[in-house]
C-alpha atoms as a PDB file:
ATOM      1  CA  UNK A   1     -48.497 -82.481 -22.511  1.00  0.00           C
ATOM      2  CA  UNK A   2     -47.026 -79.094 -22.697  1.00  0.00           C
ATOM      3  CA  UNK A   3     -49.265 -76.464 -23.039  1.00  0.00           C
ATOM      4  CA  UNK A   4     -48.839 -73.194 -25.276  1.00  0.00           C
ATOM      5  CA  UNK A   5     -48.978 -70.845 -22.438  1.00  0.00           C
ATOM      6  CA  UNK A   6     -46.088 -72.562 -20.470  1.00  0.00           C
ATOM      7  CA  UNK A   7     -44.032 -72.404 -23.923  1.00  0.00           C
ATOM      8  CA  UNK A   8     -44.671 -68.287 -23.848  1.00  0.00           C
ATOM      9  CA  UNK A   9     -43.840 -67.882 -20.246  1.00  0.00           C
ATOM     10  CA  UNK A  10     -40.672 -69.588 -20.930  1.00  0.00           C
ATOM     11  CA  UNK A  11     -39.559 -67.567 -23.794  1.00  0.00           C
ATOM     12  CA  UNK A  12     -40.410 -64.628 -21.750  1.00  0.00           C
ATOM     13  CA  UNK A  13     -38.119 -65.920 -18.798  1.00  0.00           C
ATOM     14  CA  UNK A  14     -34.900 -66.230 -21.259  1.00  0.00           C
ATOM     15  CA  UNK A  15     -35.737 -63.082 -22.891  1.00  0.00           C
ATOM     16  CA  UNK A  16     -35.319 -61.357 -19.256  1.00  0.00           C
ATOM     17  CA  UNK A  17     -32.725 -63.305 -18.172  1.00  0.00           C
ATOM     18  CA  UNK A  18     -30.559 -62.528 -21.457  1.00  0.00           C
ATOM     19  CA  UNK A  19     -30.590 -58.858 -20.539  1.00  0.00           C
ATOM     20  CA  UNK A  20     -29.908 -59.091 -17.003  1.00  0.00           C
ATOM     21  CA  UNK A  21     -26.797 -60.955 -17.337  1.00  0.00           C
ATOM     22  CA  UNK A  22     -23.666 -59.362 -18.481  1.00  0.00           C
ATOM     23  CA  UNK A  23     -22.254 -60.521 -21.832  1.00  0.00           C
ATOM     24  CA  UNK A  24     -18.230 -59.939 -22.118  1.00  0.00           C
ATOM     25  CA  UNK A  25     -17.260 -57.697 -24.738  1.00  0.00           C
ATOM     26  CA  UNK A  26     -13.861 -57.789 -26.993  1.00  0.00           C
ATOM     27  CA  UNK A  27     -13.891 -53.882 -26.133  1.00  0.00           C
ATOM     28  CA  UNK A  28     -12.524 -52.507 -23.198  1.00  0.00           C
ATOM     29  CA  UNK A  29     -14.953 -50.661 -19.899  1.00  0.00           C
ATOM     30  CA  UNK A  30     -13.894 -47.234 -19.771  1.00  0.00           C
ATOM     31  CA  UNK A  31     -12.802 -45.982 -16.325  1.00  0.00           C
ATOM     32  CA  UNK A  32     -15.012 -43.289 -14.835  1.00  0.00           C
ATOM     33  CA  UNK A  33     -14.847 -39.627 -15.391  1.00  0.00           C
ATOM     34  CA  UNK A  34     -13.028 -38.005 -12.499  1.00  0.00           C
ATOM     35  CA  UNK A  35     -15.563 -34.932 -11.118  1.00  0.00           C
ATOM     36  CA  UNK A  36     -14.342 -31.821 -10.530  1.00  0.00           C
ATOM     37  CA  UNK A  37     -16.005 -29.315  -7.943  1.00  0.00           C
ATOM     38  CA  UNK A  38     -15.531 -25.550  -8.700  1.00  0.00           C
ATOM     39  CA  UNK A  39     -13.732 -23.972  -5.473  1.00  0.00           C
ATOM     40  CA  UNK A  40     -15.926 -21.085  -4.095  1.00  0.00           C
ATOM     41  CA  UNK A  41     -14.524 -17.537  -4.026  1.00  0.00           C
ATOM     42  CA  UNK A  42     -12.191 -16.648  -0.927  1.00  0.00           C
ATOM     43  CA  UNK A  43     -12.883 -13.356   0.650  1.00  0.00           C
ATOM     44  CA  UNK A  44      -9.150 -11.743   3.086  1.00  0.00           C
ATOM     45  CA  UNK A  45     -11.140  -8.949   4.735  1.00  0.00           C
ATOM     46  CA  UNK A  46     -10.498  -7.024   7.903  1.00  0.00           C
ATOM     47  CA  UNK A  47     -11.280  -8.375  10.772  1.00  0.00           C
ATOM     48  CA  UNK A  48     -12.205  -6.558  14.800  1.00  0.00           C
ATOM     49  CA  UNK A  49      -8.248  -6.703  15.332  1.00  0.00           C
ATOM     50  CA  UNK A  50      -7.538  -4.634  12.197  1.00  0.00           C
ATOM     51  CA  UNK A  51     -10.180  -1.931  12.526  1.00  0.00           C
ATOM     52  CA  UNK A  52      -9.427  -1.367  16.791  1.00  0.00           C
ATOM     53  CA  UNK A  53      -5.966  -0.808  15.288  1.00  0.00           C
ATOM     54  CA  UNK A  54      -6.958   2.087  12.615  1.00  0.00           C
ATOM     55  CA  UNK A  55      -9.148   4.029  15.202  1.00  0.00           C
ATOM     56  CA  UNK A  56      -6.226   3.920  17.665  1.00  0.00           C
ATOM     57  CA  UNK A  57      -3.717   5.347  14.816  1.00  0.00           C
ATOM     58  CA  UNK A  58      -6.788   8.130  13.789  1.00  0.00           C
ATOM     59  CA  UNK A  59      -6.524   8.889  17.191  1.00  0.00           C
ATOM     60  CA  UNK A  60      -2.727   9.313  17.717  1.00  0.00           C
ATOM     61  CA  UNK A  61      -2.419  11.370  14.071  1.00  0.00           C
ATOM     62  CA  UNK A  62      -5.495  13.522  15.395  1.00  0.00           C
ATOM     63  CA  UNK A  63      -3.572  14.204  18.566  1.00  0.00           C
ATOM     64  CA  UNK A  64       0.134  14.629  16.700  1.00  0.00           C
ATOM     65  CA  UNK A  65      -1.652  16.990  14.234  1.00  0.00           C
ATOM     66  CA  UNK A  66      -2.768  19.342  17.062  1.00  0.00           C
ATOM     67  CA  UNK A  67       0.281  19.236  19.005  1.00  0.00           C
ATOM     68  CA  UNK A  68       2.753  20.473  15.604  1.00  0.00           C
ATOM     69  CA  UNK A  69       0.021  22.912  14.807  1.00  0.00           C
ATOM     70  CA  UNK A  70       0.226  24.429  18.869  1.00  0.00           C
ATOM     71  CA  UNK A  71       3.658  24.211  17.962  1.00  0.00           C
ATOM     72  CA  UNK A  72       3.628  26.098  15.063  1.00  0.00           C
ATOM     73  CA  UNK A  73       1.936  29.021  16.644  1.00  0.00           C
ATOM     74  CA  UNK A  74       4.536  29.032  19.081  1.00  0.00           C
ATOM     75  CA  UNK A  75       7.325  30.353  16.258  1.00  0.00           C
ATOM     76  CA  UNK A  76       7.549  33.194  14.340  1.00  0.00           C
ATOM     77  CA  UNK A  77       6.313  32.676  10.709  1.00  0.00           C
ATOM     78  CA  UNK A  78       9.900  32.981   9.358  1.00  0.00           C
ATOM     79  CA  UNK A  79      10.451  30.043  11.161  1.00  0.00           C
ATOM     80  CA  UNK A  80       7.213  28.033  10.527  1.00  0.00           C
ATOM     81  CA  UNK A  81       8.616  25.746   7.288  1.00  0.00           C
ATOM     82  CA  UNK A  82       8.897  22.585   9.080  1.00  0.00           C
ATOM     83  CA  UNK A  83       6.025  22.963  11.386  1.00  0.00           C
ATOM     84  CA  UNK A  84       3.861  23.951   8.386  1.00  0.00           C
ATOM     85  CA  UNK A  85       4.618  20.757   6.056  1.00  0.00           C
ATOM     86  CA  UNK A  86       5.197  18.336   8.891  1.00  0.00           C
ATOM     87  CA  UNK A  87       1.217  19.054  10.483  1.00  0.00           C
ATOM     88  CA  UNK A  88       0.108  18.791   6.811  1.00  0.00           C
ATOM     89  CA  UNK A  89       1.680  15.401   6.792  1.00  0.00           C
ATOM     90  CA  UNK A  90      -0.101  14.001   9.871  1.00  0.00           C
ATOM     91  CA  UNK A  91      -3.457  16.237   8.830  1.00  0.00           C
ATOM     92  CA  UNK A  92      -3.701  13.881   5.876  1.00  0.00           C
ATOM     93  CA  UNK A  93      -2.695  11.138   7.712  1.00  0.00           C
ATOM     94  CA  UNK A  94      -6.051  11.554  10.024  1.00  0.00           C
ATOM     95  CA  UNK A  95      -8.148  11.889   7.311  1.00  0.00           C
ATOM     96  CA  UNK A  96      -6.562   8.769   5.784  1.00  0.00           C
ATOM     97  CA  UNK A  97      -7.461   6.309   8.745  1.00  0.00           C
ATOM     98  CA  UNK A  98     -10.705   7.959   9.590  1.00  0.00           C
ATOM     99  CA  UNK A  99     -11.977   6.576   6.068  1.00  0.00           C
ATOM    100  CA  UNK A 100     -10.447   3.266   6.960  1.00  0.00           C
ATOM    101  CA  UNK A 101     -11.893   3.240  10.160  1.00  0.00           C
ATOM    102  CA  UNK A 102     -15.435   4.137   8.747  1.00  0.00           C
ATOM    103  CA  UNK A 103     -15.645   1.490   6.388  1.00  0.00           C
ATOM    104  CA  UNK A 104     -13.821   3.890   3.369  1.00  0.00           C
ATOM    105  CA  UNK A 105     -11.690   4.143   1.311  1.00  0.00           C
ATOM    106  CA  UNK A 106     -11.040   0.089   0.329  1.00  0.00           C
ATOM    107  CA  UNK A 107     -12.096  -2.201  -2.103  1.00  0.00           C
ATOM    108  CA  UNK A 108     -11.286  -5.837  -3.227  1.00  0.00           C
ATOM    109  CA  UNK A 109      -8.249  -7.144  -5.621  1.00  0.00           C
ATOM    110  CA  UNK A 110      -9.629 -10.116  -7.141  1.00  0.00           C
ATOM    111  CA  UNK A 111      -6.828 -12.192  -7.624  1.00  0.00           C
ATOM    112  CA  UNK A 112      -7.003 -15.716 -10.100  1.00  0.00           C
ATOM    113  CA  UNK A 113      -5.016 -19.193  -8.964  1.00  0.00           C
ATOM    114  CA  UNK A 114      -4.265 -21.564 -11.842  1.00  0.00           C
ATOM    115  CA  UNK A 115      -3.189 -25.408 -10.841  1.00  0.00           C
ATOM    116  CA  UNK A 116      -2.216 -27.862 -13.456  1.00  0.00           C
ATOM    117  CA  UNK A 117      -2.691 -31.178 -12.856  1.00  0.00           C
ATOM    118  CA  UNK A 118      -1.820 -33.756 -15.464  1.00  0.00           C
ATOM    119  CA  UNK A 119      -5.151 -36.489 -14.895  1.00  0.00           C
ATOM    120  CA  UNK A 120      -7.337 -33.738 -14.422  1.00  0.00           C
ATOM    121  CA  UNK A 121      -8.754 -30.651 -15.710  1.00  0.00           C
ATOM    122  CA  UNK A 122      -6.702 -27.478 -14.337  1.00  0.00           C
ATOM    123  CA  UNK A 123      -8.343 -25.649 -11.138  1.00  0.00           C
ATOM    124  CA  UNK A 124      -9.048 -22.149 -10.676  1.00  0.00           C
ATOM    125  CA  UNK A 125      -9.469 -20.197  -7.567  1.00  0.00           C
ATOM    126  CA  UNK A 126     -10.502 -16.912  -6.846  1.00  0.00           C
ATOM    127  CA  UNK A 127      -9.368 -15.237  -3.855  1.00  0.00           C
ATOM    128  CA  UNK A 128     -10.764 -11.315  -3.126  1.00  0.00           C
ATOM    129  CA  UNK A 129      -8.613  -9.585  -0.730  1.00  0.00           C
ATOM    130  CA  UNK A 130      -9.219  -6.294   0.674  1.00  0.00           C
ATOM    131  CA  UNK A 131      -7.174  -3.448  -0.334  1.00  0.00           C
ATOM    132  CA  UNK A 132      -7.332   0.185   1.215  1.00  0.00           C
ATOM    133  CA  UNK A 133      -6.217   2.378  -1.656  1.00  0.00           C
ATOM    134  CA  UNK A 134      -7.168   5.499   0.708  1.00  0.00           C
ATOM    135  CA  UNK A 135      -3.866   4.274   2.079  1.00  0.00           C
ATOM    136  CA  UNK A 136      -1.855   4.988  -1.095  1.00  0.00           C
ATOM    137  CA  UNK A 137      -4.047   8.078  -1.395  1.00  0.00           C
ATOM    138  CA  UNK A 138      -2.475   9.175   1.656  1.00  0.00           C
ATOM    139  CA  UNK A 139       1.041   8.080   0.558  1.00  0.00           C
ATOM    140  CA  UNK A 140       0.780  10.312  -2.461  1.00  0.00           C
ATOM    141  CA  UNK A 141       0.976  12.891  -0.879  1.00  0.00           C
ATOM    142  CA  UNK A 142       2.796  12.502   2.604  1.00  0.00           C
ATOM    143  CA  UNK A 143       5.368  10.879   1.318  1.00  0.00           C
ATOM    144  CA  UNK A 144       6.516  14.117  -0.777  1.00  0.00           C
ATOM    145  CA  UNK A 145       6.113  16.518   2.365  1.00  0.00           C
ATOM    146  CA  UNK A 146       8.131  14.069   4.142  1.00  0.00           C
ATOM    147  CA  UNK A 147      10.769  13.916   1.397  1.00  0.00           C
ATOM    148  CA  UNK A 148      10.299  18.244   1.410  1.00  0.00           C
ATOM    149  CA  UNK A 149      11.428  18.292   5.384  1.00  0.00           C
ATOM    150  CA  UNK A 150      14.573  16.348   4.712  1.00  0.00           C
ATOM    151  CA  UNK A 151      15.024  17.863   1.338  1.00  0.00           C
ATOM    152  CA  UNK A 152      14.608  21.396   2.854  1.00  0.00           C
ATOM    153  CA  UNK A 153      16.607  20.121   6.308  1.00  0.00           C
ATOM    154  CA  UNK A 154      20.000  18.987   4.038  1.00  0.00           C
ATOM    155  CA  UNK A 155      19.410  22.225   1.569  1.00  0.00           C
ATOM    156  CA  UNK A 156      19.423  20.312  -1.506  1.00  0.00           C
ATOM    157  CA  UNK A 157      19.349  21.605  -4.707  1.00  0.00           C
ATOM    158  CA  UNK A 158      15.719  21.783  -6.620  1.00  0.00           C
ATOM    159  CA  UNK A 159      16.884  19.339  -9.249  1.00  0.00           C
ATOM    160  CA  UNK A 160      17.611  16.632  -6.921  1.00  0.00           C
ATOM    161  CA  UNK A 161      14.431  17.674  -4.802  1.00  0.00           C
ATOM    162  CA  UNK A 162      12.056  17.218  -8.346  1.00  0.00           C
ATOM    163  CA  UNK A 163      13.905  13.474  -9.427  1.00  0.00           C
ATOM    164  CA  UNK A 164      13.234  12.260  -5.828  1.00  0.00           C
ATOM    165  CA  UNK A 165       9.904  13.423  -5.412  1.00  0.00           C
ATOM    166  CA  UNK A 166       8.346  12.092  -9.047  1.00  0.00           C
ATOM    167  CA  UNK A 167      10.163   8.949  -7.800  1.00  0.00           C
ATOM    168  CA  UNK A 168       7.973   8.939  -4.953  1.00  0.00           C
ATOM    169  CA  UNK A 169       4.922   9.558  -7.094  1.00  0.00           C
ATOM    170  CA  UNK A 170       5.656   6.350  -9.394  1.00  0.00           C
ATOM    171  CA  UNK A 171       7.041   4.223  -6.327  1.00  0.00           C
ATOM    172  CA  UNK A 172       3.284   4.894  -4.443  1.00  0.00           C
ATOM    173  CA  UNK A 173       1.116   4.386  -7.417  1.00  0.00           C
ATOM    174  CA  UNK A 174       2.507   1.186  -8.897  1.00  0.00           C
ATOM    175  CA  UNK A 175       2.256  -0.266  -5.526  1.00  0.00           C
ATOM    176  CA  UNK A 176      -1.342   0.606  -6.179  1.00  0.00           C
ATOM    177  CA  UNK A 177      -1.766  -1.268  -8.976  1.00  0.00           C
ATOM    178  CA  UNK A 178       0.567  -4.349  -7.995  1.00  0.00           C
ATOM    179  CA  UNK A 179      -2.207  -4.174  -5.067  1.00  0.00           C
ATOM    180  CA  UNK A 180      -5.022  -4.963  -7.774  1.00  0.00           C
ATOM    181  CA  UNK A 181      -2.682  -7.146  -9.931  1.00  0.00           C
ATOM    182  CA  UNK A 182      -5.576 -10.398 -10.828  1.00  0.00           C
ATOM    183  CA  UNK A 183      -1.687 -12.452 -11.865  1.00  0.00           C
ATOM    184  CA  UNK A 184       1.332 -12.893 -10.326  1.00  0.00           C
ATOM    185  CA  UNK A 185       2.995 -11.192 -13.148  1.00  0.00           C
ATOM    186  CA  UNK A 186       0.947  -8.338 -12.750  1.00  0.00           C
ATOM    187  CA  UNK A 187       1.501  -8.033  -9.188  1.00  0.00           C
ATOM    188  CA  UNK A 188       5.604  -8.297  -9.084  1.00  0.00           C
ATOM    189  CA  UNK A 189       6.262  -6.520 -12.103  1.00  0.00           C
ATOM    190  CA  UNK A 190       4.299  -3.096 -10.790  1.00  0.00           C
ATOM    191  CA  UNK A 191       6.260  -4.102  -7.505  1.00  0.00           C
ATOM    192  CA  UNK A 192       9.358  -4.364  -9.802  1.00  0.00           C
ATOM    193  CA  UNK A 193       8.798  -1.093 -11.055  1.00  0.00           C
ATOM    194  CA  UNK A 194       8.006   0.509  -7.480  1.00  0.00           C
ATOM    195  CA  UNK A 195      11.373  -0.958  -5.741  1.00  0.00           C
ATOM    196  CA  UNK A 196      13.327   0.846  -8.802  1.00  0.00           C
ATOM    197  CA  UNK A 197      11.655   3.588  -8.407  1.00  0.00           C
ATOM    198  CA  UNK A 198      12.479   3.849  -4.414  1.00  0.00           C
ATOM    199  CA  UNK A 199      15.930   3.168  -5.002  1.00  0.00           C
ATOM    200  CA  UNK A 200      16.044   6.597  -7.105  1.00  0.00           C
ATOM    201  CA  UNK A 201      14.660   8.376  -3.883  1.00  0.00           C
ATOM    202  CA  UNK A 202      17.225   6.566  -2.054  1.00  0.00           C
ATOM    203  CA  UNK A 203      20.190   7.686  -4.654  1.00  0.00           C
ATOM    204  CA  UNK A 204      19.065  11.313  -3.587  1.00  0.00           C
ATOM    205  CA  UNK A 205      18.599  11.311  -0.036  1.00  0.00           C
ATOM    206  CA  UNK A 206      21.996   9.750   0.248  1.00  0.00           C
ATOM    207  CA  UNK A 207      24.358  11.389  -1.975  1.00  0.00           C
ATOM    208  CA  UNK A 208      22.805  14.243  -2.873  1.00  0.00           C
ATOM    209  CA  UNK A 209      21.076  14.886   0.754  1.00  0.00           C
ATOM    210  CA  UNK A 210      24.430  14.024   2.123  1.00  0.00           C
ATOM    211  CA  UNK A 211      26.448  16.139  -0.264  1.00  0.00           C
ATOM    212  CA  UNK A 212      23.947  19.309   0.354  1.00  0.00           C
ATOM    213  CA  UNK A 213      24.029  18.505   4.762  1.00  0.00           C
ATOM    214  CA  UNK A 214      27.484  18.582   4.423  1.00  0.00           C
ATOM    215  CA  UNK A 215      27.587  22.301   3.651  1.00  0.00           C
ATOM    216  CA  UNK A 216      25.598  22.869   6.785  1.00  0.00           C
ATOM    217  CA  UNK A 217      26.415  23.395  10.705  1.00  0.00           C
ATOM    218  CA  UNK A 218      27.268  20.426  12.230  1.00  0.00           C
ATOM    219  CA  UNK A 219      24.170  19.895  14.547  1.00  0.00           C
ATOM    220  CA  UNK A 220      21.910  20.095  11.267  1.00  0.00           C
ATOM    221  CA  UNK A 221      24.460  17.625   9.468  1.00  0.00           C
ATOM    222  CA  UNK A 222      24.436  15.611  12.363  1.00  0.00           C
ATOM    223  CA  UNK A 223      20.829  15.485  12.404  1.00  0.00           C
ATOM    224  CA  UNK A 224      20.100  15.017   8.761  1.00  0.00           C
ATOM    225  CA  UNK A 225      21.992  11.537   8.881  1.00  0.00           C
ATOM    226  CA  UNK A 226      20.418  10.601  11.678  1.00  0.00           C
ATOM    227  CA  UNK A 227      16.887  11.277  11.021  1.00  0.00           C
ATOM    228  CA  UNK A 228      17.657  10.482   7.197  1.00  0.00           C
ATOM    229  CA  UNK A 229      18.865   6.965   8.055  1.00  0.00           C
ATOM    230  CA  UNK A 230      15.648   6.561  10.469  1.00  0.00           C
ATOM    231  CA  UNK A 231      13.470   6.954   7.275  1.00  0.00           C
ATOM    232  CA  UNK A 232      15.052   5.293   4.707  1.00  0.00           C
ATOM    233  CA  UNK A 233      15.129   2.322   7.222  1.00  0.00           C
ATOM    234  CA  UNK A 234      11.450   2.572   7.660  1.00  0.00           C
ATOM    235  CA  UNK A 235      10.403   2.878   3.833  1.00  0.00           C
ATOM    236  CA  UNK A 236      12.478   0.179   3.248  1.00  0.00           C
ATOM    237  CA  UNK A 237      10.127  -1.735   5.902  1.00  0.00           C
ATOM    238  CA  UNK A 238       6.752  -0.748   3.672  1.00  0.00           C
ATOM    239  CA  UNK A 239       7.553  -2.578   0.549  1.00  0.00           C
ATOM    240  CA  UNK A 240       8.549  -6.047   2.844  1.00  0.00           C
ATOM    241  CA  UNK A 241       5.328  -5.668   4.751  1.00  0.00           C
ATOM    242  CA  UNK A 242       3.858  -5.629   1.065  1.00  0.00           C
ATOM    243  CA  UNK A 243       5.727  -8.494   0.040  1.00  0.00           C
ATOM    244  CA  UNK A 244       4.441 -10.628   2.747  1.00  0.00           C
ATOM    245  CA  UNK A 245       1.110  -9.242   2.915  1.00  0.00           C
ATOM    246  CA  UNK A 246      -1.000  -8.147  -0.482  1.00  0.00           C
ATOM    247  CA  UNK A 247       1.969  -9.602  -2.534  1.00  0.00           C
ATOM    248  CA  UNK A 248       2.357 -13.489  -1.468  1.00  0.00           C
ATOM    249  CA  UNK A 249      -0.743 -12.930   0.946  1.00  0.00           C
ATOM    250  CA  UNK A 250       1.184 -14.982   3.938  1.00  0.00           C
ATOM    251  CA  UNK A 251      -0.050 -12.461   6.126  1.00  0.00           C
ATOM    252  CA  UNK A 252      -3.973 -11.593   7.211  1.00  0.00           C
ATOM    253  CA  UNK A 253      -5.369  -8.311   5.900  1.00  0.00           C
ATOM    254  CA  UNK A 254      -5.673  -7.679  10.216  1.00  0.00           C
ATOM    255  CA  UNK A 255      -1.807  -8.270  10.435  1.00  0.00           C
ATOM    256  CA  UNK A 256      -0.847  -6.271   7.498  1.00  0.00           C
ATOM    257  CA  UNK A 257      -2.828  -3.165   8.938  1.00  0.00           C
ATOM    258  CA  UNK A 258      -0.966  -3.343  11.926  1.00  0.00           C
ATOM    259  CA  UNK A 259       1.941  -3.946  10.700  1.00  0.00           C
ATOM    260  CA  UNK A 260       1.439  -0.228   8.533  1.00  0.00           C
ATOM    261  CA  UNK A 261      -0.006   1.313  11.261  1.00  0.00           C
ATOM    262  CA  UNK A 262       3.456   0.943  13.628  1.00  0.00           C
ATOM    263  CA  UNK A 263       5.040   2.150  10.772  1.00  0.00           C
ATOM    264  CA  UNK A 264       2.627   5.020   9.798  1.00  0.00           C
ATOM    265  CA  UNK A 265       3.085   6.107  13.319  1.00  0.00           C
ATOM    266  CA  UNK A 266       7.187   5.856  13.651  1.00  0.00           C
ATOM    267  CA  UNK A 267       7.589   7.338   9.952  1.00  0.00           C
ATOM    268  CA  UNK A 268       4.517  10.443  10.797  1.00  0.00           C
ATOM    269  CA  UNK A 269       4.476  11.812  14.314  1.00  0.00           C
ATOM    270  CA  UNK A 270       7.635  10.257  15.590  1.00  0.00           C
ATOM    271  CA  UNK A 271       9.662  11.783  12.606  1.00  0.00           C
ATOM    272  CA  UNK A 272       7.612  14.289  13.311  1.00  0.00           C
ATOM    273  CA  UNK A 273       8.147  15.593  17.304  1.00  0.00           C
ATOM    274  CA  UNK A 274      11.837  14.270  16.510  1.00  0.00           C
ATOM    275  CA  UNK A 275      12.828  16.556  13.664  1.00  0.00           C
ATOM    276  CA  UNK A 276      10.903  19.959  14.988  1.00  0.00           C
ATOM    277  CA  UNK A 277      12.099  19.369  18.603  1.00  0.00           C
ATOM    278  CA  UNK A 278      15.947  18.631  17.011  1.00  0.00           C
ATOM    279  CA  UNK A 279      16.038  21.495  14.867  1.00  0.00           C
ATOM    280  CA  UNK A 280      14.211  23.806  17.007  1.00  0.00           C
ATOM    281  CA  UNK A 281      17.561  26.496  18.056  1.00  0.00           C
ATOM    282  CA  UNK A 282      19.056  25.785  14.507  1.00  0.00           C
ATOM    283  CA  UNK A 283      16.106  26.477  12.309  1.00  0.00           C
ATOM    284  CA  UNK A 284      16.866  29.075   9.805  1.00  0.00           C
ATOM    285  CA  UNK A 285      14.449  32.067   9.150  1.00  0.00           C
ATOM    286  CA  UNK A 286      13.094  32.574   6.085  1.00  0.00           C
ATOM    287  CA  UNK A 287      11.977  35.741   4.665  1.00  0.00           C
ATOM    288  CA  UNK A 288      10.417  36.930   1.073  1.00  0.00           C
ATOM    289  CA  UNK A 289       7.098  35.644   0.305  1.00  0.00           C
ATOM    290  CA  UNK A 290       6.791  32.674   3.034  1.00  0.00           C
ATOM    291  CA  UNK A 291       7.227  35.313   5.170  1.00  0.00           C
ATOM    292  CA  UNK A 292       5.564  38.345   3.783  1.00  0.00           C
ATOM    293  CA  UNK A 293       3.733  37.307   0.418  1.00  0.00           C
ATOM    294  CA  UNK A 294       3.827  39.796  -2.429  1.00  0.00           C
ATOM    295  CA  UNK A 295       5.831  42.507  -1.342  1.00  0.00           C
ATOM    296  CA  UNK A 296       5.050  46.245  -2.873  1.00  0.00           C
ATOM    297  CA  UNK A 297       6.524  45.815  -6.144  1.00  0.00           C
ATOM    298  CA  UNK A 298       4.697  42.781  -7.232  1.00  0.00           C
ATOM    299  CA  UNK A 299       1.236  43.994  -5.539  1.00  0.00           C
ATOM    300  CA  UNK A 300      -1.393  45.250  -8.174  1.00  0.00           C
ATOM    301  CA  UNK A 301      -1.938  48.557  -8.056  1.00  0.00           C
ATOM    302  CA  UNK A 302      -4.840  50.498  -8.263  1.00  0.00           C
ATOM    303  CA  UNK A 303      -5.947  53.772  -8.689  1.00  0.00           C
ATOM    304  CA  UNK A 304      -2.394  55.177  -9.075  1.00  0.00           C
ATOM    305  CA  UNK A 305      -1.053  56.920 -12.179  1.00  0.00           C
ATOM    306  CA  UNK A 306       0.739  54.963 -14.688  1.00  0.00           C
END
């Protein structure tokens, strides 16, 4: 005889059973949900490499800057143009790498990485690479006292002097701001804009530097296409180095500051020593108020009768 209990514990066992076995279904399983893991932020910073090779250039602009400026002293002040703007150049120069050196004068570009992918959501990664603006702060303004030394070496005329100069002024600043570009669209189209902008400088130094050189002695024509060509090769260098380095980033922050620094040198010092040891029997003296500042009739005058 079958007792009540055993009848419950029965219906108890199918009950369980029913819900641990799997019943098949007229609708389809749905796959799983692919996971996606965020990507943490990537930091391009300098590395021991990069910042041995800004105290070495500190060092050699230091130096440079003392040697033009023992130089100078050497000339009379009628003569004194191209010693005067070339020690400024490298003066700025040292400043400029001593803040990079230091730890100064940089900050980082945070740049954004979209990737589609069709069974997925889209990715994004953020990469932060360091930029030294003190760099294009130094640029600003060397690179117009370096364009004054050829300028004033060929005798060009102040029209041509002004267009090439603001040129230089637009070329260094959008590279500053292609340098902080988040986009690639951003980033090229500033560099765009720079590249134009150089080409203008290039216009001037070529024809019109050539045109005024032409009008000069031959050792100062001779040496105006010479040390003309020398630069325009080298600031055609800076905007590949960019290219490679903050632009498509194939290049280490370390490598990119060495690859500036050879340049820096070659474009500073080098041109430098070159251009005042070159023109030193040909240089021109120059008189009125470089020479002697307001002369009697422009002084103010006081305590005499009107």
């Amino acid at each position: 005889m079958i007792s009540p209990d055993q009848v419950i514990d029965v219906l108890k066992t199918k009950a369980t059973s029913s819900l641990l076995v799997p019943t098949s279904s007229s609708f389809p399983s749905a796959s799983p949900i692919p996971t996606i893991i965020p990507t943490q932020p990537y930091y391009e910073k300098i590395g021991e490499a990069g910042t041995k090779t800004l105290w070495v250039v500190f060092v050699i602009m230091l130096l440079s800057s003392l040697a033009f400026t023992a130089m100078a002293w050497r000339v009379p002040v009628q003569k004194r143009l191209f010693h005067v703007i070339t020690t400024l150049i490298t003066t700025f120069a040292t400043i400029s790498y001593f803040a990079m050196a230091i730890g100064d004068g940089n900050s980082y570009a945070h740049i954004v990485i979209k990737e589609a992918h069709n069974h997925v959501p889209d990715t994004v990664e953020h990469v932060f690479r360091q930029v030294f603006w003190a760099r294009y702060i130094d640029w600003s303004v060397t690179t117009p006292l370096l364009l004054l030394d050829l300028a004033f070496l060929a005798g060009m005329d102040g029209a041509s002097i002004l267009v090439a100069i603001v040129a230089d002024v637009i070329m260094v600043l959008t590279g500053l701001f292609a340098a902080f570009g988040k986009t690639d669209g951003q980033k090229w189209g500033y560099y765009t804009i720079a590249c134009l902008a150089y080409l203008v400088i290039v216009y001037q130094l070529v024809i019109s530097g050539r045109r005024a050189a032409s009008t000069k002695d031959n050792s100062t024509a001779k040496l105006f296409a010479s040390i003309g060509g020398f630069t325009i090769i080298l600031w055609t260098l800076y905007p590949i180095v960019w290219g490679i380095g903050d632009g498509a980033r194939k290049w280490s922050v370390d490598a990119e500051i060495i690859a500036y620094a050879v340049l820096d040198v070659l474009a500073k010092p080098v041109f430098g020593f070159w251009l005042l040891f070159a023109h030193a029997k040909s240089a021109e003296a120059i008189e009125g108020f470089w020479s002697h500042g307001l002369d009697r009739e422009g002084a103010l005058r006081v305590g005499d009768d009107e």
